[in-house]
C-alpha atoms as a PDB file:
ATOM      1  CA  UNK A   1      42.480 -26.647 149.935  1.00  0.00           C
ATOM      2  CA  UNK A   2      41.045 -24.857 153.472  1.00  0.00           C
ATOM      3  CA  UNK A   3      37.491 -25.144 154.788  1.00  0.00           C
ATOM      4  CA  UNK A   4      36.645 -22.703 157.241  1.00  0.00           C
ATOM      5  CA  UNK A   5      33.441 -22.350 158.209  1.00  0.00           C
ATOM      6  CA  UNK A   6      31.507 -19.890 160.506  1.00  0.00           C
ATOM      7  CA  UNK A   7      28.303 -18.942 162.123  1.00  0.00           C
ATOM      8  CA  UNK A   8      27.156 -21.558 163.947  1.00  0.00           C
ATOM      9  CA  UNK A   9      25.854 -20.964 168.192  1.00  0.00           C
ATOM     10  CA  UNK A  10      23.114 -20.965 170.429  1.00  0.00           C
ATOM     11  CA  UNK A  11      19.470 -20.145 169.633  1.00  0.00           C
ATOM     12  CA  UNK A  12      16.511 -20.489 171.086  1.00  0.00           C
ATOM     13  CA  UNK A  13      13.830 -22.961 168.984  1.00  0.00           C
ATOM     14  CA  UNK A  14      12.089 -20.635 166.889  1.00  0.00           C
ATOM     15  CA  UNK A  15      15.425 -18.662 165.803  1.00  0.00           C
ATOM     16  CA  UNK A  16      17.436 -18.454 163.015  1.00  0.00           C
ATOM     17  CA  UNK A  17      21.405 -19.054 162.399  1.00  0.00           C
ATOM     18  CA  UNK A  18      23.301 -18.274 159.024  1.00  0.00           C
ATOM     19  CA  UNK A  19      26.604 -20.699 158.303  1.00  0.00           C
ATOM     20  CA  UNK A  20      28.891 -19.859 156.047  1.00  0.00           C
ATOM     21  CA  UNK A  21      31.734 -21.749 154.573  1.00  0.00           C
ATOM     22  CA  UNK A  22      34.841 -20.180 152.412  1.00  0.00           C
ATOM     23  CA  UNK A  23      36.934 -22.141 150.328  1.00  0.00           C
ATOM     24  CA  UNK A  24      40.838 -21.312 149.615  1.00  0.00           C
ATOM     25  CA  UNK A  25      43.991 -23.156 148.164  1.00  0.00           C
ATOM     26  CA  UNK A  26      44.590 -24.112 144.868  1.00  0.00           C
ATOM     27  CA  UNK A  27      41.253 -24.851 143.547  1.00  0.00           C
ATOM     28  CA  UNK A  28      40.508 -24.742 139.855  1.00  0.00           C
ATOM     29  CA  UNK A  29      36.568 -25.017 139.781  1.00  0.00           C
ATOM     30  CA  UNK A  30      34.124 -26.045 142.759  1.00  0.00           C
ATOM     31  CA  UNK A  31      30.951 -28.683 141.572  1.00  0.00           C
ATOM     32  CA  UNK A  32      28.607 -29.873 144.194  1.00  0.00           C
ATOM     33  CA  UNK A  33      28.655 -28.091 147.637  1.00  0.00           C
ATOM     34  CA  UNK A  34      26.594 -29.124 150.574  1.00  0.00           C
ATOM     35  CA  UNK A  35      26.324 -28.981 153.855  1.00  0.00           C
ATOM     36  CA  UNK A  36      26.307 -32.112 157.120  1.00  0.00           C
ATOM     37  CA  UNK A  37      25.474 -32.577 160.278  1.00  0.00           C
ATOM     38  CA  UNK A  38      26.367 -35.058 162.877  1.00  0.00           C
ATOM     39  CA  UNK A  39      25.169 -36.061 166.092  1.00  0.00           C
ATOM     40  CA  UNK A  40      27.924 -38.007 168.315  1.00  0.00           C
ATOM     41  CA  UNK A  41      27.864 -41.868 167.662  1.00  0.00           C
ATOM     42  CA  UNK A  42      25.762 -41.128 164.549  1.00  0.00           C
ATOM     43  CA  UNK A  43      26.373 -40.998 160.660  1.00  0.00           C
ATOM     44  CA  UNK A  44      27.053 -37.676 159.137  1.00  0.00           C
ATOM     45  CA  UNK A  45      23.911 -37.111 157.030  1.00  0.00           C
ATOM     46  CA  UNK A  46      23.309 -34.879 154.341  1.00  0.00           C
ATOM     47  CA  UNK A  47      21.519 -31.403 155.048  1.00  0.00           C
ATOM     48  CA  UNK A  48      21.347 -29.187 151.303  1.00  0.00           C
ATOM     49  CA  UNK A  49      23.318 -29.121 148.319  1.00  0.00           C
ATOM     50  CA  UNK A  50      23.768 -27.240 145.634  1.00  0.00           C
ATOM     51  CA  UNK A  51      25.636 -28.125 142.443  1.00  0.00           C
ATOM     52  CA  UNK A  52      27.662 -25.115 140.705  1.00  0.00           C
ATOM     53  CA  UNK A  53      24.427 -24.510 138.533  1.00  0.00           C
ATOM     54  CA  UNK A  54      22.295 -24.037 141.069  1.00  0.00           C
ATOM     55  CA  UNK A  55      20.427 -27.013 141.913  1.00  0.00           C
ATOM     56  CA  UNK A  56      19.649 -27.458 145.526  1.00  0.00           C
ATOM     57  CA  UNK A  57      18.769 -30.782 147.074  1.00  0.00           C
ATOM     58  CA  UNK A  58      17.671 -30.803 150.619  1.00  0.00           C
ATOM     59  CA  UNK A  59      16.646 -33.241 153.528  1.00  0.00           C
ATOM     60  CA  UNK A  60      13.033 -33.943 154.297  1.00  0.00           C
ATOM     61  CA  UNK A  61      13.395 -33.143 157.965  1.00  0.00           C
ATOM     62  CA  UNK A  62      14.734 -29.068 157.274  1.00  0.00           C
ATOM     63  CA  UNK A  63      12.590 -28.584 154.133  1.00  0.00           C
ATOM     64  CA  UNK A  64      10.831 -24.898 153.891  1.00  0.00           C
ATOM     65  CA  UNK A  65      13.063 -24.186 156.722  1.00  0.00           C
ATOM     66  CA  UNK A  66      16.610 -23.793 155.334  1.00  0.00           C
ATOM     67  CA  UNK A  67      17.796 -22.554 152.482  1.00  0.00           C
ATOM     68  CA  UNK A  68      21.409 -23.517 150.654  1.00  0.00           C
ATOM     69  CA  UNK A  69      22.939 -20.584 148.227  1.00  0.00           C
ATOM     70  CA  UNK A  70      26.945 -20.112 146.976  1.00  0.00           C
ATOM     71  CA  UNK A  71      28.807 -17.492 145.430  1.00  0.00           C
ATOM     72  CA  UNK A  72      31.125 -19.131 143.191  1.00  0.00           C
ATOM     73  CA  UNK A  73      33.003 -16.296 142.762  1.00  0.00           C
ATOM     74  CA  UNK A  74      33.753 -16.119 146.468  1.00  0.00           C
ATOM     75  CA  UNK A  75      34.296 -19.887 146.454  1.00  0.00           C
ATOM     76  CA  UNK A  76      31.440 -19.498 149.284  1.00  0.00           C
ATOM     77  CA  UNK A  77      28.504 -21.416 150.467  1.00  0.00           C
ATOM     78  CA  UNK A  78      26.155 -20.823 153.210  1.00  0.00           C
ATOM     79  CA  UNK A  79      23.090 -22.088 154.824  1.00  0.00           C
ATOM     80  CA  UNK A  80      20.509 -20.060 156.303  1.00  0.00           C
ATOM     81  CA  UNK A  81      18.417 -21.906 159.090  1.00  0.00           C
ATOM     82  CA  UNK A  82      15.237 -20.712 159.871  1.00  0.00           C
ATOM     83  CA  UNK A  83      12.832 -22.009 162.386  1.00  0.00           C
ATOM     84  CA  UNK A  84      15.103 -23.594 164.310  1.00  0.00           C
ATOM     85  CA  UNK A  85      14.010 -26.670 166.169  1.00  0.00           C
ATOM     86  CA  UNK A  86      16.127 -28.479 169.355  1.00  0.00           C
ATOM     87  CA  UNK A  87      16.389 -31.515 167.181  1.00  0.00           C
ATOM     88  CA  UNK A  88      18.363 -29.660 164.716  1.00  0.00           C
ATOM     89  CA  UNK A  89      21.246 -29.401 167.580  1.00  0.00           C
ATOM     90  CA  UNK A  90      24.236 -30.578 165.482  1.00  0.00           C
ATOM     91  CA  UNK A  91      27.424 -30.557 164.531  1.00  0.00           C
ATOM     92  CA  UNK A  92      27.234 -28.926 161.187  1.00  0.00           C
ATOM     93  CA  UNK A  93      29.632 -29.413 157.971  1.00  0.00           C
ATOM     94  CA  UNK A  94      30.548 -28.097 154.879  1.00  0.00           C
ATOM     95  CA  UNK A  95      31.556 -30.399 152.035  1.00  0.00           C
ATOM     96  CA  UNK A  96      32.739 -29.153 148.844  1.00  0.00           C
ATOM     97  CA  UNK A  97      33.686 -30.919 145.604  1.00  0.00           C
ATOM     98  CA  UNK A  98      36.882 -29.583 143.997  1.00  0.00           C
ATOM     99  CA  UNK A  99      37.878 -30.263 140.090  1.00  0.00           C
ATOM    100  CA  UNK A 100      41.458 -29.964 139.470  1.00  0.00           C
ATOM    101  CA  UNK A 101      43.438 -29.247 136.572  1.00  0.00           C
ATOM    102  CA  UNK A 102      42.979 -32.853 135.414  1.00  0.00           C
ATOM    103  CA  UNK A 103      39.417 -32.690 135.547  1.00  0.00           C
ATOM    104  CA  UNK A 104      39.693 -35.245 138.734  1.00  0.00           C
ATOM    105  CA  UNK A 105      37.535 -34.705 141.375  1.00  0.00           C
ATOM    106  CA  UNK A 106      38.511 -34.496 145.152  1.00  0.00           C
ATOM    107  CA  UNK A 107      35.754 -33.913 148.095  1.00  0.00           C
ATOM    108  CA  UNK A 108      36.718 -31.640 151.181  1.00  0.00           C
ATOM    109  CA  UNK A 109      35.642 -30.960 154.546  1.00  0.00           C
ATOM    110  CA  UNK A 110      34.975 -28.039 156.957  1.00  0.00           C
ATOM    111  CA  UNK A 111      36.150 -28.309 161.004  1.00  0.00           C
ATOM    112  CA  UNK A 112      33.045 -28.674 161.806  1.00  0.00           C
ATOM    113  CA  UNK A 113      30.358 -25.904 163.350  1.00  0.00           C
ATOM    114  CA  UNK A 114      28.039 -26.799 166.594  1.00  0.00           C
ATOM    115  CA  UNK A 115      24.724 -25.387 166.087  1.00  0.00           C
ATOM    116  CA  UNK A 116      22.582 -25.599 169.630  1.00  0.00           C
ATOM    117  CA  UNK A 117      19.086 -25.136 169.705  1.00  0.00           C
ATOM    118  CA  UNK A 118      17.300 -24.677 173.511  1.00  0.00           C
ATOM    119  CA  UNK A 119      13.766 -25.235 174.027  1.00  0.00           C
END
């Protein structure tokens, strides 16, 4: 199973970005899929996710400014950032949780997108 995302870049605060994030391999249904970020020398911490019915979850901090959809069809997910502010300068990653076959579950990650916002 591949990750690739794309979209990520430099804005200025006040700007918007859209990441997406396609899924390929051998992948017999998708559950939860969500989206990271990481500074360097900190955790990865959790964004927005949405589970394959829907159900979005987000962060506190990006909250009325993001918004997490997927087209499971596409094996897709993407993350459209509003509002941008400097302190949402990331790396950003996509995490998706594939069911095999065998009904096991197995998590994946994107490479990993830098998102920059200036002041």
């Amino acid at each position: 199973v591949q990750l690739v995302e794309s979209g990520g870049g430099l804005v200025q605060a006040g700007g918007s970005l859209r990441l997406s994030c396609a899924a390929s391999g051998s992948i017999f249904s998708i559950n939860d899929m969500g989206w990271y970020r990481q500074a360097p020398g900190k955790q990865r911490d959790l964004v927005a996710s949405i589970t394959r019915g829907g159900s979005t979850n987000y962060a506190d901090s990006v909250k009325g400014r993001f918004t997490i959809s997927r087209d499971n069809a596409k094996k897709m997910v993407f993350l459209q950032m509003n509002s941008l502010k400097p302190e949402d300068t990331d790396v950003y990653y996509c995490k998706i949780t594939v069911v095999s076959t065998s009904f096991s579950e197995f998590n994946y990650w994107g490479q990993g997108t830098q998102v920059t916002v200036s002041s």
